[in-house]
N, C-alpha and C. Protein backbone atom coordinates (compact mmCIF):
# COMPACT_ATOMS: atom_id res chain seq x y z
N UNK A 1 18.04 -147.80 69.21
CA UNK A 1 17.86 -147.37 67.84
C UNK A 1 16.85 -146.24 67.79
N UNK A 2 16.98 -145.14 67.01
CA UNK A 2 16.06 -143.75 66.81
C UNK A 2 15.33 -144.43 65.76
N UNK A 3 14.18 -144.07 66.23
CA UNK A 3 13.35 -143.87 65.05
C UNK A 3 12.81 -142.95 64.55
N UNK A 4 12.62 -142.64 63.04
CA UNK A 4 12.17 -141.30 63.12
C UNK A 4 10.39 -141.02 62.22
N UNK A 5 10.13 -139.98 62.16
CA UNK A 5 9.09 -140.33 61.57
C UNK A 5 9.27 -140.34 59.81
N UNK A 6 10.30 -139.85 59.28
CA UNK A 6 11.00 -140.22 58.06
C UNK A 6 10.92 -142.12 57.51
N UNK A 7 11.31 -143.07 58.78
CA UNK A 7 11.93 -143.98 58.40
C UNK A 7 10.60 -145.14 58.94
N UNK A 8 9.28 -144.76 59.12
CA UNK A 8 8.45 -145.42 59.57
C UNK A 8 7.13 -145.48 58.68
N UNK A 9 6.86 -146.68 58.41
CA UNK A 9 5.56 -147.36 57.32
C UNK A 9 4.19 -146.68 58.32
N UNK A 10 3.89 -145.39 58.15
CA UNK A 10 2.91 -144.97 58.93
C UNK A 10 1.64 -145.28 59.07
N UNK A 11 1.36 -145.94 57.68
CA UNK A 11 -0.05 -146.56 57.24
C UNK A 11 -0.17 -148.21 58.16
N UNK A 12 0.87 -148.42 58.77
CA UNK A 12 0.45 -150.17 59.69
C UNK A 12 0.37 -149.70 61.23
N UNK A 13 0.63 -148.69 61.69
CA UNK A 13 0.67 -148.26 62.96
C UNK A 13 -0.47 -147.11 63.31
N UNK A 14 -1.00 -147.83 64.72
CA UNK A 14 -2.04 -147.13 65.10
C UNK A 14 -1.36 -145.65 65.48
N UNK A 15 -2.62 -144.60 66.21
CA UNK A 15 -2.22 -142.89 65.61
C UNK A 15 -1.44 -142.84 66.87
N UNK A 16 -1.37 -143.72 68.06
CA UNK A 16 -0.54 -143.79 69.52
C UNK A 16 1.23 -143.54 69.09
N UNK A 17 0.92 -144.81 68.87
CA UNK A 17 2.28 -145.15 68.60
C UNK A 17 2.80 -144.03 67.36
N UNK A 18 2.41 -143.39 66.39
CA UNK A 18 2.67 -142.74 65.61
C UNK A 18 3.06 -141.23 66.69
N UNK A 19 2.05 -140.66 67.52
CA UNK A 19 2.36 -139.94 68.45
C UNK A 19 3.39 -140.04 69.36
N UNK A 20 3.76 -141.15 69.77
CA UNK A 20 4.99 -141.26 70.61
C UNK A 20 6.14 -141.32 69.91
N UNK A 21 6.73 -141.83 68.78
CA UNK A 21 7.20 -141.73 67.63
C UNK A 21 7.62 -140.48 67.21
N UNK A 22 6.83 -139.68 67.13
CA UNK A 22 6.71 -137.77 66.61
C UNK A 22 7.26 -137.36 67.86
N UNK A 23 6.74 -137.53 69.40
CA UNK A 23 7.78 -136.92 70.58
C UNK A 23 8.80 -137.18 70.51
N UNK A 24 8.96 -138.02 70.32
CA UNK A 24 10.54 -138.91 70.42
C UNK A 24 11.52 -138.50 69.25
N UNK A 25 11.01 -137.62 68.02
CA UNK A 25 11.50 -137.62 67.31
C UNK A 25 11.98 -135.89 67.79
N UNK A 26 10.97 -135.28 68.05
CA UNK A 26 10.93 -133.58 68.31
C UNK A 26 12.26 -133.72 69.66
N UNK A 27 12.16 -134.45 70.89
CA UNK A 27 12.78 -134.76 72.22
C UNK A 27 14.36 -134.80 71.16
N UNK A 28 14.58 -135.74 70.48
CA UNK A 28 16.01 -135.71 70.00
C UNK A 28 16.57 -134.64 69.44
N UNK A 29 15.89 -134.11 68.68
CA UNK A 29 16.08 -132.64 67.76
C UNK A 29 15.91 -131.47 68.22
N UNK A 30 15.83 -131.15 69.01
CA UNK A 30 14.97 -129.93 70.13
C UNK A 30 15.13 -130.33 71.84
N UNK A 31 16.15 -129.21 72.25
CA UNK A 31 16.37 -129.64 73.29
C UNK A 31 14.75 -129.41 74.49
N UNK A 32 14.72 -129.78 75.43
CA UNK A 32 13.22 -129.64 76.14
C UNK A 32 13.13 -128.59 76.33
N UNK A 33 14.05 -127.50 77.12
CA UNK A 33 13.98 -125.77 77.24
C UNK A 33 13.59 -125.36 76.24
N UNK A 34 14.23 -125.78 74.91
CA UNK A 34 13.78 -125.05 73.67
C UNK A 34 12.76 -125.02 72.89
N UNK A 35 11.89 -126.22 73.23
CA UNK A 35 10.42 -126.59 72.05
C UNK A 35 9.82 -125.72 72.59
N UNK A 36 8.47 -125.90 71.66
CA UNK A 36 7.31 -125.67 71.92
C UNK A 36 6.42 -125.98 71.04
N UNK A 37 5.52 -126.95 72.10
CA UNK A 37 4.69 -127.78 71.19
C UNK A 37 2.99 -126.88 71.36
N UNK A 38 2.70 -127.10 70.10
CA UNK A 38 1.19 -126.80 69.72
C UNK A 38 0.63 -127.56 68.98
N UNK A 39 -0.74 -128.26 69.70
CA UNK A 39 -1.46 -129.07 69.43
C UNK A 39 -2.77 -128.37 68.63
N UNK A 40 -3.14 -128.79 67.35
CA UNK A 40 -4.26 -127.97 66.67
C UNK A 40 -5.35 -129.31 65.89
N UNK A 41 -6.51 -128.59 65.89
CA UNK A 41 -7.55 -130.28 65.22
C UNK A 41 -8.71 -129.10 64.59
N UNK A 42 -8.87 -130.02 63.50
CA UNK A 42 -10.12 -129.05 62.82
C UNK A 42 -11.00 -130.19 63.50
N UNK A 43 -12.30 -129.05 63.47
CA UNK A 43 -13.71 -130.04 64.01
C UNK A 43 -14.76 -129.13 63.64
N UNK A 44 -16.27 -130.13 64.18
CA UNK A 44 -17.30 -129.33 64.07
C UNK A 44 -17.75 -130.13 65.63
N UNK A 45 -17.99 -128.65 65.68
CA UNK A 45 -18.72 -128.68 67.57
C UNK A 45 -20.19 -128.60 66.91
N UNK A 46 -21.03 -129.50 68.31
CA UNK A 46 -22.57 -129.57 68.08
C UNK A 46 -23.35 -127.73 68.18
N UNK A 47 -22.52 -126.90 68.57
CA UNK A 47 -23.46 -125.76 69.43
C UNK A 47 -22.90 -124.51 67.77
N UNK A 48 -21.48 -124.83 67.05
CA UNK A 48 -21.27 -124.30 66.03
C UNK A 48 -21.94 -124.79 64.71
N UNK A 49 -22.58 -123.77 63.94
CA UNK A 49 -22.63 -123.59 62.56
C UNK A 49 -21.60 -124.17 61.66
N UNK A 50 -20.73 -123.83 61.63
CA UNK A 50 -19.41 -124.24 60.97
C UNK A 50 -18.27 -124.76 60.66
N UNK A 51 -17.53 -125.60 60.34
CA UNK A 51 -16.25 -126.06 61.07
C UNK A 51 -15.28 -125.23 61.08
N UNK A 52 -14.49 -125.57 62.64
CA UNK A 52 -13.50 -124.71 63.19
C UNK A 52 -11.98 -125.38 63.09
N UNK A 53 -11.90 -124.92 64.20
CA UNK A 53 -10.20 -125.11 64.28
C UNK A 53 -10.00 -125.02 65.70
N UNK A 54 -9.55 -126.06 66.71
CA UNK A 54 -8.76 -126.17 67.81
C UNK A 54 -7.71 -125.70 67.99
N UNK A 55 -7.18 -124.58 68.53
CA UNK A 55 -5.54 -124.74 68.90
C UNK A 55 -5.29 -124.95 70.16
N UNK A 56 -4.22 -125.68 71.16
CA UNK A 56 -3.79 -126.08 71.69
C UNK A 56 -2.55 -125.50 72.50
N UNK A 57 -2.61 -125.04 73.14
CA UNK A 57 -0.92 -125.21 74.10
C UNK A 57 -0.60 -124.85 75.34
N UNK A 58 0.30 -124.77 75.89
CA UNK A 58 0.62 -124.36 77.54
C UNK A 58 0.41 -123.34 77.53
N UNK A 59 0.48 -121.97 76.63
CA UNK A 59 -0.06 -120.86 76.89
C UNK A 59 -1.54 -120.39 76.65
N UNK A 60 -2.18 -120.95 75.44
CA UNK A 60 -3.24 -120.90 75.30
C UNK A 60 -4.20 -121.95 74.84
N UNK A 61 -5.34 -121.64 74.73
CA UNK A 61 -6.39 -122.54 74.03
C UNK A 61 -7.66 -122.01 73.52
N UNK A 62 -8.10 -122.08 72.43
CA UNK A 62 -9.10 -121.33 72.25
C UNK A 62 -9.80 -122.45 70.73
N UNK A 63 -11.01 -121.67 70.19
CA UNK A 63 -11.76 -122.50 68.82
C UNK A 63 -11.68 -121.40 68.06
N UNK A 64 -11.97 -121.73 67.09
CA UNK A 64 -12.37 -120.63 65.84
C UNK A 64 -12.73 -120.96 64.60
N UNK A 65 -13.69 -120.59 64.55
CA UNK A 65 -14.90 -120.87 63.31
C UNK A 65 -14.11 -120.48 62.10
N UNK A 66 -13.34 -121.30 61.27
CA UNK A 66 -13.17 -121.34 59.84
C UNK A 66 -13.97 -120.78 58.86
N UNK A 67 -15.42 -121.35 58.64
CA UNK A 67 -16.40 -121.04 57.70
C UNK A 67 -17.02 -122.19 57.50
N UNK A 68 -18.32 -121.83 56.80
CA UNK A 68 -19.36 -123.07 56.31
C UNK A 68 -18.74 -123.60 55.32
N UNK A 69 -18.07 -123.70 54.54
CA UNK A 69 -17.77 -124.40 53.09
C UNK A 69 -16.02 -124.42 53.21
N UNK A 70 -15.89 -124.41 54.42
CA UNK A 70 -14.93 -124.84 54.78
C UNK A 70 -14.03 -126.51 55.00
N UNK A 71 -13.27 -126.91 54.41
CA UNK A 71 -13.14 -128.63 54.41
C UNK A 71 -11.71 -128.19 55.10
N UNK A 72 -11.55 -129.65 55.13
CA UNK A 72 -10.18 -129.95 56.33
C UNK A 72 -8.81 -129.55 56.04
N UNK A 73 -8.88 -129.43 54.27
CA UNK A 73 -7.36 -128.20 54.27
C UNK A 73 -7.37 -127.44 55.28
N UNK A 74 -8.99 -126.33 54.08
CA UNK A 74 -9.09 -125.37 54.78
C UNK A 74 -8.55 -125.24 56.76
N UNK A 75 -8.83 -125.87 57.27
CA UNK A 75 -8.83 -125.57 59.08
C UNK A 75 -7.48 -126.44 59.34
N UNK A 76 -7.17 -127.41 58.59
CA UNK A 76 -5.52 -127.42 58.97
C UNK A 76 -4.61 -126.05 58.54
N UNK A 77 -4.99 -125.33 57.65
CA UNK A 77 -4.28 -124.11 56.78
C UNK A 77 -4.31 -123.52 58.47
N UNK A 78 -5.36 -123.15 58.63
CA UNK A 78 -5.72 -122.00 59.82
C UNK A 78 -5.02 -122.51 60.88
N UNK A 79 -5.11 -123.38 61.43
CA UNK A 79 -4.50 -123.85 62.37
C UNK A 79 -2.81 -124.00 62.89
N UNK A 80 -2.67 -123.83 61.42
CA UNK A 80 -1.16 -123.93 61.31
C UNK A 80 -0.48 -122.17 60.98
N UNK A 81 -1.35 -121.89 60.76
CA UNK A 81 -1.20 -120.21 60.87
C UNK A 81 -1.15 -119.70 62.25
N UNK A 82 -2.69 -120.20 62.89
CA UNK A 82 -2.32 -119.56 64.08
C UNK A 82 -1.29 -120.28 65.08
N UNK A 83 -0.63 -121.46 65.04
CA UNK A 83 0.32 -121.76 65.79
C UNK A 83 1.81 -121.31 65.84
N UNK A 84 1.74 -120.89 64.23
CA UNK A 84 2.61 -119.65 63.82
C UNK A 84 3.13 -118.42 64.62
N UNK A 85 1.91 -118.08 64.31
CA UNK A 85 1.08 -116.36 65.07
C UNK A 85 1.18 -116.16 66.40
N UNK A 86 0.30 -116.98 67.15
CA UNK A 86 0.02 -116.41 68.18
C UNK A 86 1.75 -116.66 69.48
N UNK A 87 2.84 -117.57 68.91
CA UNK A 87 3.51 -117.62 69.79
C UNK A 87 4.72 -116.48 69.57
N UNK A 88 4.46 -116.08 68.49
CA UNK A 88 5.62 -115.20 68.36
C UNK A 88 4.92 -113.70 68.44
N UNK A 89 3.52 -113.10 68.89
CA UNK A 89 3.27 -112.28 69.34
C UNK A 89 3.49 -112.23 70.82
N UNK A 90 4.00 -113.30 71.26
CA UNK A 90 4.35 -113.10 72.94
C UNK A 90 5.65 -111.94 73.19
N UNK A 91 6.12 -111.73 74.55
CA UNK A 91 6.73 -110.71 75.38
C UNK A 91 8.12 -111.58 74.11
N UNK A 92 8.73 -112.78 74.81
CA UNK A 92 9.31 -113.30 74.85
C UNK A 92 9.42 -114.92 73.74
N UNK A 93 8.93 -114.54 72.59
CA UNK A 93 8.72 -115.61 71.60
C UNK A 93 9.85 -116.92 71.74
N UNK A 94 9.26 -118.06 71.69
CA UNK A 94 10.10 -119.26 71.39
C UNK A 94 11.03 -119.18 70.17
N UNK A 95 12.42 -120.20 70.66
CA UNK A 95 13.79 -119.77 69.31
C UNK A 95 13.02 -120.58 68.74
N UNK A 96 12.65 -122.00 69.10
CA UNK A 96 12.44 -123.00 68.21
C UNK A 96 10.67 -123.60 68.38
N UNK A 97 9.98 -123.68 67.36
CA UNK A 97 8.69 -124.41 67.35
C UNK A 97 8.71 -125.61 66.31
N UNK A 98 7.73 -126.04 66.87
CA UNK A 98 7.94 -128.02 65.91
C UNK A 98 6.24 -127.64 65.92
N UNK A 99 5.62 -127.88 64.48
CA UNK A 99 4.44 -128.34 64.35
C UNK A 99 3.96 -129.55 63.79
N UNK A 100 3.39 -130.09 64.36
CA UNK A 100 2.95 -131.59 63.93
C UNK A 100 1.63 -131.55 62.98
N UNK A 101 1.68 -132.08 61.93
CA UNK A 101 0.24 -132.03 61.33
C UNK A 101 0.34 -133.19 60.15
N UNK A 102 -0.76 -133.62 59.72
CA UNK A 102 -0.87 -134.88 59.24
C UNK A 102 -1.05 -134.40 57.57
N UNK A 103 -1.37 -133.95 57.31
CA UNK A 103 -1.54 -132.61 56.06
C UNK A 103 -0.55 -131.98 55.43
N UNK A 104 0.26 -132.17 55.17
CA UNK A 104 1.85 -131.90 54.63
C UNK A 104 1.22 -130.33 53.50
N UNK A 105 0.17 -130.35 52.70
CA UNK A 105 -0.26 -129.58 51.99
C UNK A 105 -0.58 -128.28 52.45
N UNK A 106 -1.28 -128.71 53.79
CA UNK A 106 -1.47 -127.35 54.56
C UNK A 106 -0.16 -126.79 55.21
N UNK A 107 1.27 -127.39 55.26
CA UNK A 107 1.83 -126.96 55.31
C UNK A 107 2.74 -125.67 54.70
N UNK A 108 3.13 -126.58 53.35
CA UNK A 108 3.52 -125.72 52.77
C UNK A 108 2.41 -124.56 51.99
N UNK A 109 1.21 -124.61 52.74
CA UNK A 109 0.68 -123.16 51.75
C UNK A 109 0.76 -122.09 52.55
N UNK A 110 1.73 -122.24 53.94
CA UNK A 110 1.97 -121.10 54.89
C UNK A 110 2.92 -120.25 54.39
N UNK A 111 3.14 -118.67 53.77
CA UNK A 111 3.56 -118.03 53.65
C UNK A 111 5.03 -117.92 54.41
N UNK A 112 6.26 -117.81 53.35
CA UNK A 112 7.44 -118.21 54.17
C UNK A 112 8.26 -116.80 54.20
N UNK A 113 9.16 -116.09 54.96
CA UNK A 113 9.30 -115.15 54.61
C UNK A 113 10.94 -115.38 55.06
């Protein structure tokens, strides 16, 4: 039986199982040649002023300082921008990307064109 993340009470399940759940869901829908996954986390590092933004992936990794009065929209917004961005400035951009984010809001305030 598939499960998807559509058809699952997300609030009784720890964030594991919710993660394996979300692969399993991207693995059915997206063949493996074709994904590309990017992992992104807002935070505040001890050595930064400000909270940032993690991005994540097989090609890159890097932080970036959001701003001081910055809250967790805010750096999911960013985060989901640059996972956007930075893969389709490559030689050879991915057909298909899957972003995972817990923030549905910061989703849709990404500019759609």
């Amino acid at each position: 039986m598939l499960l998807g993340l559509c058809y699952v009470r997300k609030n009784g399940l720890r964030p594991f199982a919710l993660l394996v759940i979300a692969l399993e869901t991207i693995k059915t829908h997206y063949a493996p040649d074709a994904r590309f996954h990017n992992y992104n986390e807002g935070s505040l590092l001890a050595f930064a002023p400000d909270p940032g933004v993690g991005v994540f992936c097989e090609l890159f990794s890097f932080y970036l300082h959001v701003g001081f009065h910055a809250n967790h929209y805010d750096r999911e917004v960013e985060a989901n921008h640059l996972a956007v961005l930075h893969p389709s400035a490559r030689l050879f951009p991915p057909n298909k990307a899957v972003i995972l984010s817990d923030l549905c809001s910061a989703l849709y305030a990404l500019p759609t064109e």
